[in-house]
N, C-alpha and C. Protein backbone atom coordinates (compact mmCIF):
# COMPACT_ATOMS: atom_id res chain seq x y z
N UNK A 1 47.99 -93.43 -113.22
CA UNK A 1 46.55 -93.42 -113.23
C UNK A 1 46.00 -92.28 -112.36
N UNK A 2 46.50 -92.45 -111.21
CA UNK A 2 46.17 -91.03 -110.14
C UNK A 2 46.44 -89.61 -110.80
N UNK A 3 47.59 -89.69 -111.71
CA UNK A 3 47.94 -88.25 -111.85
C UNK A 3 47.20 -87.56 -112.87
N UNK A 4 46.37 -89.02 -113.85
CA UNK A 4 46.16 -88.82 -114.97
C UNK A 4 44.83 -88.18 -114.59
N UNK A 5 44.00 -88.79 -113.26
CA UNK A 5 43.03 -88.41 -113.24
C UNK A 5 42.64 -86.86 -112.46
N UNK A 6 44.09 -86.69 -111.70
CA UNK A 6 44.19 -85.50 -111.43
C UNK A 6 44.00 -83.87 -112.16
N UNK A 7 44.77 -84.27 -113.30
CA UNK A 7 45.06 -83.77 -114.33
C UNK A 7 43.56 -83.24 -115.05
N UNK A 8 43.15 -84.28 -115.13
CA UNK A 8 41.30 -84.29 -115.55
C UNK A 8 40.26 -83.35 -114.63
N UNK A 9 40.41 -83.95 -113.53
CA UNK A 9 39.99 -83.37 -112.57
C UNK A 9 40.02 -81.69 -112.61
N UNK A 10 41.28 -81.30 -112.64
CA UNK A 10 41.99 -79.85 -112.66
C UNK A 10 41.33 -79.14 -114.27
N UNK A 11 41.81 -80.00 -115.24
CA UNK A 11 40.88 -79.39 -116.42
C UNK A 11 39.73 -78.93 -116.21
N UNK A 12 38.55 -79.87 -115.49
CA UNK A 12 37.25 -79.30 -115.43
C UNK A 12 36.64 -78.29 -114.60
N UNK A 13 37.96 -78.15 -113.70
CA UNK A 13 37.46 -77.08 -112.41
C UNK A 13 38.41 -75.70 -113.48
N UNK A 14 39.15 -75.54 -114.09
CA UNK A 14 39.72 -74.79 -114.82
C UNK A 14 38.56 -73.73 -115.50
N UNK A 15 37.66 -75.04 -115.68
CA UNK A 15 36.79 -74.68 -117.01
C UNK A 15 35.50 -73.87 -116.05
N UNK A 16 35.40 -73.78 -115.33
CA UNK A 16 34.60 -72.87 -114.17
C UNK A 16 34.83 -72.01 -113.49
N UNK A 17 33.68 -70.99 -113.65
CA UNK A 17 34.00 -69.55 -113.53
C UNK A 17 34.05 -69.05 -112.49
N UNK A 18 35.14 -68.54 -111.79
CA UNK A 18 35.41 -67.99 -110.25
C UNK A 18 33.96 -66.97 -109.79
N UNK A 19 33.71 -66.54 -110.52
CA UNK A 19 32.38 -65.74 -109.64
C UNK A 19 30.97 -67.08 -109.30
N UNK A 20 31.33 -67.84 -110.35
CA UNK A 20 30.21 -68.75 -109.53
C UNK A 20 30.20 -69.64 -108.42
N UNK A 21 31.54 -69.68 -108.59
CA UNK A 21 32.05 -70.58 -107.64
C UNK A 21 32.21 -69.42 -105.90
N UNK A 22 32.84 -68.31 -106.09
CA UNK A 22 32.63 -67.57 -105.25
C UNK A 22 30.93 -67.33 -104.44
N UNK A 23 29.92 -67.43 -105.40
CA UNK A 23 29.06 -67.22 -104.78
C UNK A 23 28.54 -68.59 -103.90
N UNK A 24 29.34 -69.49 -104.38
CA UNK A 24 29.00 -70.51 -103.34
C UNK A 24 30.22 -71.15 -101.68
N UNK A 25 31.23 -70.27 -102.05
CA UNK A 25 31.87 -69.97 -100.72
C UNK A 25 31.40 -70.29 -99.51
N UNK A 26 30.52 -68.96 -99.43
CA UNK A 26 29.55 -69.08 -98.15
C UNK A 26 29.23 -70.31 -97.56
N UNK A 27 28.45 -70.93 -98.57
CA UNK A 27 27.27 -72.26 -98.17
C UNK A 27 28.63 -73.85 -97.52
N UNK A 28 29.77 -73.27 -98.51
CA UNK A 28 30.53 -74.49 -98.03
C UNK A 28 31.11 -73.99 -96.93
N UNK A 29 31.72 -73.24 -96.68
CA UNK A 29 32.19 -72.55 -95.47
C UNK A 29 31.53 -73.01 -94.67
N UNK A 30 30.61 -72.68 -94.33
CA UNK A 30 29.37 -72.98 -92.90
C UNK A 30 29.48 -74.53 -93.14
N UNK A 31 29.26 -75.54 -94.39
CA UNK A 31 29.33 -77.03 -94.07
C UNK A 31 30.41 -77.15 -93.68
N UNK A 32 31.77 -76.64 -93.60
CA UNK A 32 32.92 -77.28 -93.21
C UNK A 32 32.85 -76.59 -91.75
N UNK A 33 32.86 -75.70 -91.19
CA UNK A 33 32.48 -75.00 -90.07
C UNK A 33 31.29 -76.31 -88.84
N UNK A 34 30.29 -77.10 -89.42
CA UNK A 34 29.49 -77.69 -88.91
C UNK A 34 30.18 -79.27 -88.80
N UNK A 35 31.15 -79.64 -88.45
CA UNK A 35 31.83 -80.66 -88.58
C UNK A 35 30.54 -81.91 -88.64
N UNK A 36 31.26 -83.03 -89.62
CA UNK A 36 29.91 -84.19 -88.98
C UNK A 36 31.03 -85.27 -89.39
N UNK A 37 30.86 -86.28 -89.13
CA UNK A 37 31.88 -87.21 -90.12
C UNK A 37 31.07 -88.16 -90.89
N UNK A 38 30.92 -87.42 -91.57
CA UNK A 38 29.95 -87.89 -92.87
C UNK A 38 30.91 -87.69 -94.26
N UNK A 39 30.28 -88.38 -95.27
CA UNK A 39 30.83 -88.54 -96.61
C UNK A 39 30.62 -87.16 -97.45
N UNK A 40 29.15 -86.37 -96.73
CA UNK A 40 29.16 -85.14 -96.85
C UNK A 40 29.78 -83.86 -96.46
N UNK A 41 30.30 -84.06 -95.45
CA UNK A 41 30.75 -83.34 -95.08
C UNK A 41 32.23 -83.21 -95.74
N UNK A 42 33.06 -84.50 -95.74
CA UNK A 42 34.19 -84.13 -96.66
C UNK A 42 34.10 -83.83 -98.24
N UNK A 43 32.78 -83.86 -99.08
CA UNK A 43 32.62 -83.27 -99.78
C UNK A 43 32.84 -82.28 -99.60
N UNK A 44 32.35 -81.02 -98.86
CA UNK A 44 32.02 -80.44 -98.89
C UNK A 44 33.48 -79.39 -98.67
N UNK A 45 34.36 -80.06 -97.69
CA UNK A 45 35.63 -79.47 -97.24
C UNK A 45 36.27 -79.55 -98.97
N UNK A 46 36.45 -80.92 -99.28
CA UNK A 46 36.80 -80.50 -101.32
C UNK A 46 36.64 -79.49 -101.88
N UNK A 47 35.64 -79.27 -102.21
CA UNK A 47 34.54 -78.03 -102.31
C UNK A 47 35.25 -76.47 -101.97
N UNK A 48 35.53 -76.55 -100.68
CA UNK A 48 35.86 -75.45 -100.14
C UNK A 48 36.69 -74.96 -100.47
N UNK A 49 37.92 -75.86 -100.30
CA UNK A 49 39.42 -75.66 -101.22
C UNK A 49 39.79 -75.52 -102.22
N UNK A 50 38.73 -76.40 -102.96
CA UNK A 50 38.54 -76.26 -104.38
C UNK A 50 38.64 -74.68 -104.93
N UNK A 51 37.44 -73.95 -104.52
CA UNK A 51 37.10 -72.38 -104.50
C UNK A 51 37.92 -71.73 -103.71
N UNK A 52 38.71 -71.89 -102.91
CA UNK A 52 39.91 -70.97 -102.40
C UNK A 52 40.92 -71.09 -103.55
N UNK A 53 41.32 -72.55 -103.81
CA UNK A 53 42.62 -73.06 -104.76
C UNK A 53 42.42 -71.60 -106.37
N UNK A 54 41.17 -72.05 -106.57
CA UNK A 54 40.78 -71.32 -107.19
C UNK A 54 41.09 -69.20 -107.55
N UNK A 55 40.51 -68.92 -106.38
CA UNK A 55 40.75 -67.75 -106.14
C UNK A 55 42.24 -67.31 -106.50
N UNK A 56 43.01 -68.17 -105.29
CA UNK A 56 44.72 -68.09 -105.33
C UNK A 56 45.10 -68.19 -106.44
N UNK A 57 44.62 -69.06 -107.27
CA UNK A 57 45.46 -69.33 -108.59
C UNK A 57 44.96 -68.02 -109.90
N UNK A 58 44.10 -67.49 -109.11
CA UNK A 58 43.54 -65.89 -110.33
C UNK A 58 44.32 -65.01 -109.73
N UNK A 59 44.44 -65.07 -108.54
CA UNK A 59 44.88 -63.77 -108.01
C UNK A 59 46.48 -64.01 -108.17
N UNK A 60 47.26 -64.92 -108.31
CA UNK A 60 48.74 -65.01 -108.37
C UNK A 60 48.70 -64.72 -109.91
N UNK A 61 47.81 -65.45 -110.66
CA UNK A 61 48.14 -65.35 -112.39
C UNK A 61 47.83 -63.72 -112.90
N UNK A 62 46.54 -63.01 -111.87
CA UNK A 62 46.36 -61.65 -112.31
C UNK A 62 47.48 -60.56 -111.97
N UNK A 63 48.18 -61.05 -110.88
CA UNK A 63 49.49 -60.06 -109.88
C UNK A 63 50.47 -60.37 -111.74
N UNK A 64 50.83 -61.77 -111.85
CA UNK A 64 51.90 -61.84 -112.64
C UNK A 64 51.90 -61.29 -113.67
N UNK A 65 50.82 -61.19 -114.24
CA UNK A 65 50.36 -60.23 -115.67
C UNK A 65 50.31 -58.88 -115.62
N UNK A 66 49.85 -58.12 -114.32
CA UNK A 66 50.02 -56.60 -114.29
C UNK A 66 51.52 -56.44 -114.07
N UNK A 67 52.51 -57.60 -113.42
CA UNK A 67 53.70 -57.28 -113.44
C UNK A 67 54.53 -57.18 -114.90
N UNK A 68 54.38 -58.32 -115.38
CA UNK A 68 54.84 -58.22 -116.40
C UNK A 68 54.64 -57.52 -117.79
N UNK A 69 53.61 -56.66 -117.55
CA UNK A 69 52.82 -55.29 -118.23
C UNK A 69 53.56 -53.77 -118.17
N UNK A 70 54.44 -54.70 -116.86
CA UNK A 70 54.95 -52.92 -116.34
C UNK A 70 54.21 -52.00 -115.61
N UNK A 71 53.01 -52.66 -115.34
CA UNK A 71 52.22 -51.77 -114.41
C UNK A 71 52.84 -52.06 -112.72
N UNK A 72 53.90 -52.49 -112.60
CA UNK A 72 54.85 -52.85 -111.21
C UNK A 72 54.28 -53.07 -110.31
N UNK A 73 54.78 -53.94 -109.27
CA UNK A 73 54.46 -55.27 -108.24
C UNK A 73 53.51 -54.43 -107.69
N UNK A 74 52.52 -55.08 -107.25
CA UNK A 74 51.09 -54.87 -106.44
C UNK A 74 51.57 -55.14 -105.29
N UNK A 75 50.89 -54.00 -104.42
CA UNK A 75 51.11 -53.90 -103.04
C UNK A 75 49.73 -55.06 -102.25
N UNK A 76 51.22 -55.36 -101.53
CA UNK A 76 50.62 -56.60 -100.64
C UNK A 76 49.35 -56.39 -99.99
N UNK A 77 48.99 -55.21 -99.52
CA UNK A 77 48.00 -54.92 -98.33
C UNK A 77 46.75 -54.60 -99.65
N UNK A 78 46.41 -54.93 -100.95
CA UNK A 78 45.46 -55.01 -101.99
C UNK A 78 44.69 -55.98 -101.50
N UNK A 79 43.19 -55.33 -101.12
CA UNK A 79 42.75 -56.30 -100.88
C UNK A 79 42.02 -57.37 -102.04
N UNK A 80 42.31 -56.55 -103.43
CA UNK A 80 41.89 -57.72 -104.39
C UNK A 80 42.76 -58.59 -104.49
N UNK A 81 43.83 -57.96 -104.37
CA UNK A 81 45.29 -59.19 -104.59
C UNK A 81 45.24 -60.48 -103.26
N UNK A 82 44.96 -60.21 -102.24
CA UNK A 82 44.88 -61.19 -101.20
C UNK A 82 43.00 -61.69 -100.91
N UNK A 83 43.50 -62.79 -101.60
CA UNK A 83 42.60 -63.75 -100.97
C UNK A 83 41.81 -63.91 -99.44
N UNK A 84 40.63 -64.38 -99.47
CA UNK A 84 40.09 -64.94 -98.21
C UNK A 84 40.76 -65.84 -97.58
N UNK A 85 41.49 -66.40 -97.06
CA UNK A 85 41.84 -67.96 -96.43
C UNK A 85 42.21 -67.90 -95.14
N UNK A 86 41.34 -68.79 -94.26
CA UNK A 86 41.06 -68.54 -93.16
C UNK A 86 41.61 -69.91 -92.69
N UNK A 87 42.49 -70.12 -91.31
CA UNK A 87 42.50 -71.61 -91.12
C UNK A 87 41.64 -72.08 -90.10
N UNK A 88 40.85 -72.98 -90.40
CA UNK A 88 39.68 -73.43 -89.89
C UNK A 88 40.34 -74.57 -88.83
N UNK A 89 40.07 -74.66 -87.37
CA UNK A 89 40.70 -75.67 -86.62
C UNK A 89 39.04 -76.46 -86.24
């Protein structure tokens, strides 16, 4: 049941477009940054990861496709190839 709904879950965030979701980065950043222990606030940390998970999973699937194009391995220090991810204490 969990996995099934996982699964669902992952479909619909699939189905949403990294630049929109990027433009809302910011706004969750700063809510997870403002700790509260509220029901909002761990929304909001979801949220956050959600749009990182996101990012990572374009930027590993875009590296694997210019590789396998023959356009050869992307250098690490790209800053399109590396993601934002910051660890927040």
């Amino acid at each position: 049941m969990i996995e099934k709904t996982l699964e669902k879950i992952a479909e619909k965030i699939l189905a949403l477009d990294e630049a929109s979701l990027t433009s809302l980065w910011e706004k969750y950043k700063t809510k997870l940054e403002q700790f509260d222990s509220t029901r909002e606030w761990e929304r909001a940390a979801i949220i956050f990861f959600i749009i990182n998970s996101v990012k990572v999973k374009n930027s590993i699937f875009n590296k694997q496709i210019m590789e396998r194009k023959g356009e050869g391995p992307v250098t690490r220090k790209s800053p399109v190839n590396i993601p934002y991810l910051k660890r927040i204490k």
